[in-house]
PDB file of N, CA and C in Angstrom:
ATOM      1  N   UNK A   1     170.609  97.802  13.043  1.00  0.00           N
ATOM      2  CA  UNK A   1     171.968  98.281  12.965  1.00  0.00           C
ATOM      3  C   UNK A   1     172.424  98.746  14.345  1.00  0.00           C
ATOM      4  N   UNK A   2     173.897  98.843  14.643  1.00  0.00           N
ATOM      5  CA  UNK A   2     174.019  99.337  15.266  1.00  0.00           C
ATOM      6  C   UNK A   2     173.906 100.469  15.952  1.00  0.00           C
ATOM      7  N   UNK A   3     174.025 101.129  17.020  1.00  0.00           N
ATOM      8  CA  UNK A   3     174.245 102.517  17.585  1.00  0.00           C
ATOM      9  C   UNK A   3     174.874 103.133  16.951  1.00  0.00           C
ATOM     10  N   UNK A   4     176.593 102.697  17.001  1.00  0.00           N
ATOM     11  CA  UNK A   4     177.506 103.295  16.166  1.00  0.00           C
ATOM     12  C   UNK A   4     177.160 102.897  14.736  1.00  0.00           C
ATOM     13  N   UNK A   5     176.893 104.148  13.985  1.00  0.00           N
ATOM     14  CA  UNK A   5     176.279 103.265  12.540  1.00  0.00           C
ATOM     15  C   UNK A   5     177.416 103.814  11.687  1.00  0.00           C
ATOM     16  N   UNK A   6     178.762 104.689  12.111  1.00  0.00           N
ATOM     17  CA  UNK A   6     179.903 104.643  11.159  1.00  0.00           C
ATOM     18  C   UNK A   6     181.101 103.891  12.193  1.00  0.00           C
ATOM     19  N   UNK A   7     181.496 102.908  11.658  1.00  0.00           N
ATOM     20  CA  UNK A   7     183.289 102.307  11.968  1.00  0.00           C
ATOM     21  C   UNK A   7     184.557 102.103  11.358  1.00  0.00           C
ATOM     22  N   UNK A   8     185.450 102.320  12.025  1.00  0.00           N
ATOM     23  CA  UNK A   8     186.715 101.893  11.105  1.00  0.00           C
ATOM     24  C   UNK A   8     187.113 101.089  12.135  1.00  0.00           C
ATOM     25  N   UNK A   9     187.787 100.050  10.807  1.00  0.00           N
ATOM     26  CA  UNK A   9     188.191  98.418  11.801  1.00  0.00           C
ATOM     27  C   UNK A   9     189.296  98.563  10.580  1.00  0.00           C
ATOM     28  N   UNK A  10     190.607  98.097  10.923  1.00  0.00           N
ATOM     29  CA  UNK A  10     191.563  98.149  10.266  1.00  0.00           C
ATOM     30  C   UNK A  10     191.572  96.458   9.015  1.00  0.00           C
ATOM     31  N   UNK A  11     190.543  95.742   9.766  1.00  0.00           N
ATOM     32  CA  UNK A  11     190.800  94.810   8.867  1.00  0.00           C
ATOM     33  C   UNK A  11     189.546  94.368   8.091  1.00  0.00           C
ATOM     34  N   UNK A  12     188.745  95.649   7.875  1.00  0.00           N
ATOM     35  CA  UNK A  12     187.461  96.359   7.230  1.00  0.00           C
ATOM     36  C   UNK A  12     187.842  97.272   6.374  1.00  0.00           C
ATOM     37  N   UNK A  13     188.058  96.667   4.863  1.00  0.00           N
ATOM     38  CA  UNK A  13     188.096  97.918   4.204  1.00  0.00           C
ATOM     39  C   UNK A  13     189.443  97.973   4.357  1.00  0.00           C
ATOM     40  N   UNK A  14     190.264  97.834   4.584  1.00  0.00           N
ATOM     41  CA  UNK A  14     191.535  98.904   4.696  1.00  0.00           C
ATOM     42  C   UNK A  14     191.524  99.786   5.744  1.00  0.00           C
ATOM     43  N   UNK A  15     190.326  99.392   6.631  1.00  0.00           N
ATOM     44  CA  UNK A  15     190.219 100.416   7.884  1.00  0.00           C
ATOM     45  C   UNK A  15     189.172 101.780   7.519  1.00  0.00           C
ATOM     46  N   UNK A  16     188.652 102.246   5.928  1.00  0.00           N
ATOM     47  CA  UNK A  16     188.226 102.876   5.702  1.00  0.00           C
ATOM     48  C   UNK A  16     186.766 103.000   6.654  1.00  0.00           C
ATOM     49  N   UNK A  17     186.577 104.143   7.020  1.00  0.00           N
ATOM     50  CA  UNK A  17     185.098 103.808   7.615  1.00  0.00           C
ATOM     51  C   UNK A  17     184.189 103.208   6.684  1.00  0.00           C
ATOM     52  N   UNK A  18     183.284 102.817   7.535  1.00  0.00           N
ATOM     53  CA  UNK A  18     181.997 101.816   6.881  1.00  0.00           C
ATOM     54  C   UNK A  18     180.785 102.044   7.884  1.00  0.00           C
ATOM     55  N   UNK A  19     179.641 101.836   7.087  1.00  0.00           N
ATOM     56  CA  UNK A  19     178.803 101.457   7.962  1.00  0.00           C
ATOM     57  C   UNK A  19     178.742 100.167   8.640  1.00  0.00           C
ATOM     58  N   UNK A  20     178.537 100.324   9.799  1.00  0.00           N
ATOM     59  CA  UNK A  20     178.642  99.179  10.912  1.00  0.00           C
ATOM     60  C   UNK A  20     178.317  97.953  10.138  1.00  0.00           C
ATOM     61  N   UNK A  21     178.733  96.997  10.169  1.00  0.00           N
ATOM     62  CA  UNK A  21     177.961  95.741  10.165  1.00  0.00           C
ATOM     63  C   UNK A  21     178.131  95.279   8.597  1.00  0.00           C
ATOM     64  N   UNK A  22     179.003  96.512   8.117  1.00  0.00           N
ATOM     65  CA  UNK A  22     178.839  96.585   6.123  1.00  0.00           C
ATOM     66  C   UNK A  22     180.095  96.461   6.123  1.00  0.00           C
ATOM     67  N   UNK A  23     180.619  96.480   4.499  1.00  0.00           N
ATOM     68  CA  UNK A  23     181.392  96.587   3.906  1.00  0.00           C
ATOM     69  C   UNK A  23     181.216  97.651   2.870  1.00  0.00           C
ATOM     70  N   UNK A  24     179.983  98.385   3.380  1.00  0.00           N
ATOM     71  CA  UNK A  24     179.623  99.744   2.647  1.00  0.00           C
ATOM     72  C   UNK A  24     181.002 100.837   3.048  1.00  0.00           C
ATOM     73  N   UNK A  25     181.554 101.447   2.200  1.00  0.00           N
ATOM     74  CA  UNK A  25     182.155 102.824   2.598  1.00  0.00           C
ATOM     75  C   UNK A  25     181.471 103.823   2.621  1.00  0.00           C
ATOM     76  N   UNK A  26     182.015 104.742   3.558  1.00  0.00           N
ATOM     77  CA  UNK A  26     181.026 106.412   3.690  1.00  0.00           C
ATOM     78  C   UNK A  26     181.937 106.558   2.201  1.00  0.00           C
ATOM     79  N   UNK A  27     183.064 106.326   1.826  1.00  0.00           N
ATOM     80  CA  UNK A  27     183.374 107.052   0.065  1.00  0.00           C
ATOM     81  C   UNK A  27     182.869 106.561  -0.538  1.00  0.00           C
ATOM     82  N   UNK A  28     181.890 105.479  -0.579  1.00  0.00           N
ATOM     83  CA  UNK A  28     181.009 104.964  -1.501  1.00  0.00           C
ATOM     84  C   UNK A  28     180.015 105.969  -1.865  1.00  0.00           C
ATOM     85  N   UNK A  29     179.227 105.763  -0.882  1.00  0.00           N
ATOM     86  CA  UNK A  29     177.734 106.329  -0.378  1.00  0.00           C
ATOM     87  C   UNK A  29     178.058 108.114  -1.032  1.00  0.00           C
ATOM     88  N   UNK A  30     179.245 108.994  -0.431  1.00  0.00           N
ATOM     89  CA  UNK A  30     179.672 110.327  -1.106  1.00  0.00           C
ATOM     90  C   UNK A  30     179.762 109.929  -2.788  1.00  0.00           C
ATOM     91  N   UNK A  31     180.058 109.037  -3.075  1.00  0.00           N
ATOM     92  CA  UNK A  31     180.096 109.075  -4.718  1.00  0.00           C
ATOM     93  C   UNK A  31     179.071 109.001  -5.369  1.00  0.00           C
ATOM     94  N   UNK A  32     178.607 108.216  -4.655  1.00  0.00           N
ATOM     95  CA  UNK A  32     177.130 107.796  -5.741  1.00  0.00           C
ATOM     96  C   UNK A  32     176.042 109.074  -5.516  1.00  0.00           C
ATOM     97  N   UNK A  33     175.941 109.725  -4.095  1.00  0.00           N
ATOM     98  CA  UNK A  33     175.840 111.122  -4.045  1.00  0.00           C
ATOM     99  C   UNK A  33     175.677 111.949  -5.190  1.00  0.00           C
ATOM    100  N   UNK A  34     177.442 112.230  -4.927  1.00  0.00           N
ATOM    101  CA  UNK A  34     177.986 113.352  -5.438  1.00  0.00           C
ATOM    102  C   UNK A  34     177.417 113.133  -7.528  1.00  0.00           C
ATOM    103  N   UNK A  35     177.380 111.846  -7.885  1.00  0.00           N
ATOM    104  CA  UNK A  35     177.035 111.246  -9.012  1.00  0.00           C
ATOM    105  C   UNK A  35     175.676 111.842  -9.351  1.00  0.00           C
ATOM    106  N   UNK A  36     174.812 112.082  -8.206  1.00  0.00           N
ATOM    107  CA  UNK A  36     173.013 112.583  -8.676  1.00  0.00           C
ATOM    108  C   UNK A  36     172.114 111.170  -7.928  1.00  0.00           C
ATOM    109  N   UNK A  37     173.164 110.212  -7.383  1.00  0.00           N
ATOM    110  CA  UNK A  37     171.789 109.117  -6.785  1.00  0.00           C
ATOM    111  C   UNK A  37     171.368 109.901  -5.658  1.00  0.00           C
ATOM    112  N   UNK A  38     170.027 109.460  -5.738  1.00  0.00           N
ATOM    113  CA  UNK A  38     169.323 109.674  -4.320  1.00  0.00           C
ATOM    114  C   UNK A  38     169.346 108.828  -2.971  1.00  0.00           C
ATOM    115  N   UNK A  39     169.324 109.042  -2.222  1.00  0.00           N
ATOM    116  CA  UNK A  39     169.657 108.233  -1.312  1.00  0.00           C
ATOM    117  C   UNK A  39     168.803 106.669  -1.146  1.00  0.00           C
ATOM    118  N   UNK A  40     167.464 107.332  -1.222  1.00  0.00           N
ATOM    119  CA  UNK A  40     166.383 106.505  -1.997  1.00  0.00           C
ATOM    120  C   UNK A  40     167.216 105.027  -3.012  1.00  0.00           C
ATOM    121  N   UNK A  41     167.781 105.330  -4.060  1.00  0.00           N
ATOM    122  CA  UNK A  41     168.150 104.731  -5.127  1.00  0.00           C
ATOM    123  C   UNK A  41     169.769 103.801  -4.785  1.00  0.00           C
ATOM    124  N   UNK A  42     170.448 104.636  -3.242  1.00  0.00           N
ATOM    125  CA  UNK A  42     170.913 103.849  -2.608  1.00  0.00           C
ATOM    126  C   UNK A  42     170.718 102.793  -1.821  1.00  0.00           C
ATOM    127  N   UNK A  43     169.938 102.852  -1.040  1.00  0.00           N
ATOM    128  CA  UNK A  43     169.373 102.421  -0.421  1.00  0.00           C
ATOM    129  C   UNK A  43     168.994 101.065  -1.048  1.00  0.00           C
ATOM    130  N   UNK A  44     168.046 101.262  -2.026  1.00  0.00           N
ATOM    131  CA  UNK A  44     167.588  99.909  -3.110  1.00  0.00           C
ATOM    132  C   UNK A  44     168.644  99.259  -3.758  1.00  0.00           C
ATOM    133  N   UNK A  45     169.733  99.712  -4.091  1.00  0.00           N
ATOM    134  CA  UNK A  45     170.855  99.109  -4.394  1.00  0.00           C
ATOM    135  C   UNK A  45     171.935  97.900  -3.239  1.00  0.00           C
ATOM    136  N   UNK A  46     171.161  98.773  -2.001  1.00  0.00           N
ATOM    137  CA  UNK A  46     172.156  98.033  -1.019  1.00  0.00           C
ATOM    138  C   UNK A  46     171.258  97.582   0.168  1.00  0.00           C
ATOM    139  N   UNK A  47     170.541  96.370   0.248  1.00  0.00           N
ATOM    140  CA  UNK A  47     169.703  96.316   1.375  1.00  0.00           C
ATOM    141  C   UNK A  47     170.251  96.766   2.467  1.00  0.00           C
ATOM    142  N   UNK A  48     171.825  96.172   2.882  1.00  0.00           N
ATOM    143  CA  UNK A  48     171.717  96.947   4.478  1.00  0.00           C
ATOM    144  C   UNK A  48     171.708  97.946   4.910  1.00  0.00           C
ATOM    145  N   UNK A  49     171.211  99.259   3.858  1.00  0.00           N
ATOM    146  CA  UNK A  49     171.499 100.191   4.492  1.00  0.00           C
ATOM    147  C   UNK A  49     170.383 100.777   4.461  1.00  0.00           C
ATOM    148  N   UNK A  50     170.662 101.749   5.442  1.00  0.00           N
ATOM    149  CA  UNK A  50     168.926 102.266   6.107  1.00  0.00           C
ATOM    150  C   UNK A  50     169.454 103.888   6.006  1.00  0.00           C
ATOM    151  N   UNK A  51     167.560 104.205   5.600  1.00  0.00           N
ATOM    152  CA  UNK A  51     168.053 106.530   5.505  1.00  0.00           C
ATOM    153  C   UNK A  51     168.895 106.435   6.727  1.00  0.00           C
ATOM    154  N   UNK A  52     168.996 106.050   7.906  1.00  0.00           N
ATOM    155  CA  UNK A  52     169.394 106.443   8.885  1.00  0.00           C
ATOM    156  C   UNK A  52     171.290 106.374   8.697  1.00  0.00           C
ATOM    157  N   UNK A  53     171.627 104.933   7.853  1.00  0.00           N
ATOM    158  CA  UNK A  53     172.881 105.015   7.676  1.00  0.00           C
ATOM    159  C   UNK A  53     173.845 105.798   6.730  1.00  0.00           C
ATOM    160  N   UNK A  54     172.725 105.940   5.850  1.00  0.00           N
ATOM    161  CA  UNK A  54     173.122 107.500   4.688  1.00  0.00           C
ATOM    162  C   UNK A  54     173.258 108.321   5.522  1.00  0.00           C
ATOM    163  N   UNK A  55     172.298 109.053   6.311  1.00  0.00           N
ATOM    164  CA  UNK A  55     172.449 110.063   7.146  1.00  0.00           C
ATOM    165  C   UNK A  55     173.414 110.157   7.721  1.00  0.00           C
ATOM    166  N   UNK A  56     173.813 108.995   8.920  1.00  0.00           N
ATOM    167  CA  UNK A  56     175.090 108.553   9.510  1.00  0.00           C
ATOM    168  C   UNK A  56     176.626 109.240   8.766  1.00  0.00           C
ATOM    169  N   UNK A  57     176.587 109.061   7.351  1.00  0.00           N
ATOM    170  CA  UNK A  57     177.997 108.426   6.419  1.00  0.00           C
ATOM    171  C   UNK A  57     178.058 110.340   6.127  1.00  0.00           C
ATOM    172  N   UNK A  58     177.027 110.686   5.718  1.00  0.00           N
ATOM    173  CA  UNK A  58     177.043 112.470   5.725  1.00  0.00           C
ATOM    174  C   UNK A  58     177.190 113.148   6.562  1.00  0.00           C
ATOM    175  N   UNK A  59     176.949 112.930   7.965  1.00  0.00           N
ATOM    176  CA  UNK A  59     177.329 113.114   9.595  1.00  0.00           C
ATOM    177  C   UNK A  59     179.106 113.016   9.630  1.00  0.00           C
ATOM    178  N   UNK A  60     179.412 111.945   9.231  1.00  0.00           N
ATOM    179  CA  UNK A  60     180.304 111.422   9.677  1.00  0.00           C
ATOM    180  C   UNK A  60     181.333 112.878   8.546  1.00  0.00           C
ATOM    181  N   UNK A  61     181.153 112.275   7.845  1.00  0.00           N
ATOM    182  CA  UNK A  61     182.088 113.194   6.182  1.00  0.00           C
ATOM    183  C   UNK A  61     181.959 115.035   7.071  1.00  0.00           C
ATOM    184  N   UNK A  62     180.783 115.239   7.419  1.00  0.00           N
ATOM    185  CA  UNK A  62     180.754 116.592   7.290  1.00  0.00           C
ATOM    186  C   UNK A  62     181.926 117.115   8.526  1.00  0.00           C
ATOM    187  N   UNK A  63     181.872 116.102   9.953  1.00  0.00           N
ATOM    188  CA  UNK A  63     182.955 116.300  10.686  1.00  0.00           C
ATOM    189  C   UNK A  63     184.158 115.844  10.302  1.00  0.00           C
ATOM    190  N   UNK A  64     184.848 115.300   9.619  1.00  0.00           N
ATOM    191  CA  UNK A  64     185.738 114.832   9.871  1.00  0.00           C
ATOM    192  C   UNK A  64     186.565 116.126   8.613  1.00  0.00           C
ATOM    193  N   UNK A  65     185.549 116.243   7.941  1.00  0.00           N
ATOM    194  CA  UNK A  65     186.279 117.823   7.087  1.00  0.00           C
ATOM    195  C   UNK A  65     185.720 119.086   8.189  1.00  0.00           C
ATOM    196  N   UNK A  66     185.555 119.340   9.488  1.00  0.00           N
ATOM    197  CA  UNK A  66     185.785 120.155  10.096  1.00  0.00           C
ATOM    198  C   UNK A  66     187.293 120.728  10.354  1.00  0.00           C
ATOM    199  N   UNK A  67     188.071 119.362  10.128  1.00  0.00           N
ATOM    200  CA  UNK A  67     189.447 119.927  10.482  1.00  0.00           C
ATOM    201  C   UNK A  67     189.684 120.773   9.940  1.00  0.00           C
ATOM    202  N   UNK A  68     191.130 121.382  10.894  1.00  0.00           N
ATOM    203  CA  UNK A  68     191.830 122.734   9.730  1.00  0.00           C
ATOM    204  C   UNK A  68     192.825 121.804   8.746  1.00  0.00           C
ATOM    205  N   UNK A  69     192.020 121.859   7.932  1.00  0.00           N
ATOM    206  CA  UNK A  69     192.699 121.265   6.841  1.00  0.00           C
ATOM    207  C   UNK A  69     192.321 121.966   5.550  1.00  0.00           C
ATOM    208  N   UNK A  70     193.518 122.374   4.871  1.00  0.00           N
ATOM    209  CA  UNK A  70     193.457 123.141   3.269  1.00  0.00           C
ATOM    210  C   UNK A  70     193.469 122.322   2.395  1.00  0.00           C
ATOM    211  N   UNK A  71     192.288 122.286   1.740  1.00  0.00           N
ATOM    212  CA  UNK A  71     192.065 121.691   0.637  1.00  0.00           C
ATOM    213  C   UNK A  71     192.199 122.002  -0.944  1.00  0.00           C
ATOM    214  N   UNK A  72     193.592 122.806  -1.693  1.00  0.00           N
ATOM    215  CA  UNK A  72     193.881 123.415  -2.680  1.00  0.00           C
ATOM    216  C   UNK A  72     192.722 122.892  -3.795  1.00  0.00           C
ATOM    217  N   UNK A  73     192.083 123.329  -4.547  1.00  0.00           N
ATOM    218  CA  UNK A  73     190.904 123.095  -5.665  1.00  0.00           C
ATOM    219  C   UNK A  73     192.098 122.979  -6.911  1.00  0.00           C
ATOM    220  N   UNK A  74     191.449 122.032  -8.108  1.00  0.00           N
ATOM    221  CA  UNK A  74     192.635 121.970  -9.207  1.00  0.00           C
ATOM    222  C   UNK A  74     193.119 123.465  -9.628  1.00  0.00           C
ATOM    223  N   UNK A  75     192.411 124.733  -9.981  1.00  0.00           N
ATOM    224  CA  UNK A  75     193.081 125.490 -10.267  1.00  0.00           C
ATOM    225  C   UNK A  75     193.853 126.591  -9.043  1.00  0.00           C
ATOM    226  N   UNK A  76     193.893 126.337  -7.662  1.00  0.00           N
ATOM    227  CA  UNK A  76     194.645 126.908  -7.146  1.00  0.00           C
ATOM    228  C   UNK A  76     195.692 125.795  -6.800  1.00  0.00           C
ATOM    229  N   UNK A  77     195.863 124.372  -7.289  1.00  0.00           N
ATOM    230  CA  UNK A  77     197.398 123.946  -7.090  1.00  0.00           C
ATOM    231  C   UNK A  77     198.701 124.318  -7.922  1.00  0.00           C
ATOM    232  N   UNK A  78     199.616 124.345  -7.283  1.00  0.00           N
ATOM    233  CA  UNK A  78     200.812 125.185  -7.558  1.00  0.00           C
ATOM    234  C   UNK A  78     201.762 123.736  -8.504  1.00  0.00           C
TER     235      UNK A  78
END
């Protein structure tokens, strides 16, 4: 894989990031997550991707919600 192992290419996805070289989304990889898979169980589902590109897609997610950005939860929307 590449160096850069997260990209957005506008005519990839919709531009959504991906892992390099994939048509994997980092919102993929967060769902199946957030679902109870193990990364392990990703991984086997998707040959191209390597612990290193899971790692990558959770790297990537954890900065990009660094912004100051408010995220209202369902019971504090107005």
């Amino acid at each position: 894989m590449p160096t850069q192992l997260v990209e957005s290419n506008p005519s990839i996805m919709m531009g959504k990031p991906v892992i390099a070289g994939t048509r994997i989304t980092v919102e993929l990889i967060l769902e199946k997550l957030a679902a109870g898979e193990s990364p392990e169980q990703i991984i086997a589902a998707h040959s191209r991707l390597t612990r290193e590109a899971v790692s990558a897609a959770l790297d990537f997610a954890a900065k990009a919600l660094r912004a100051d950005v408010i995220y209202p939860t369902p019971d504090q929307a107005a």
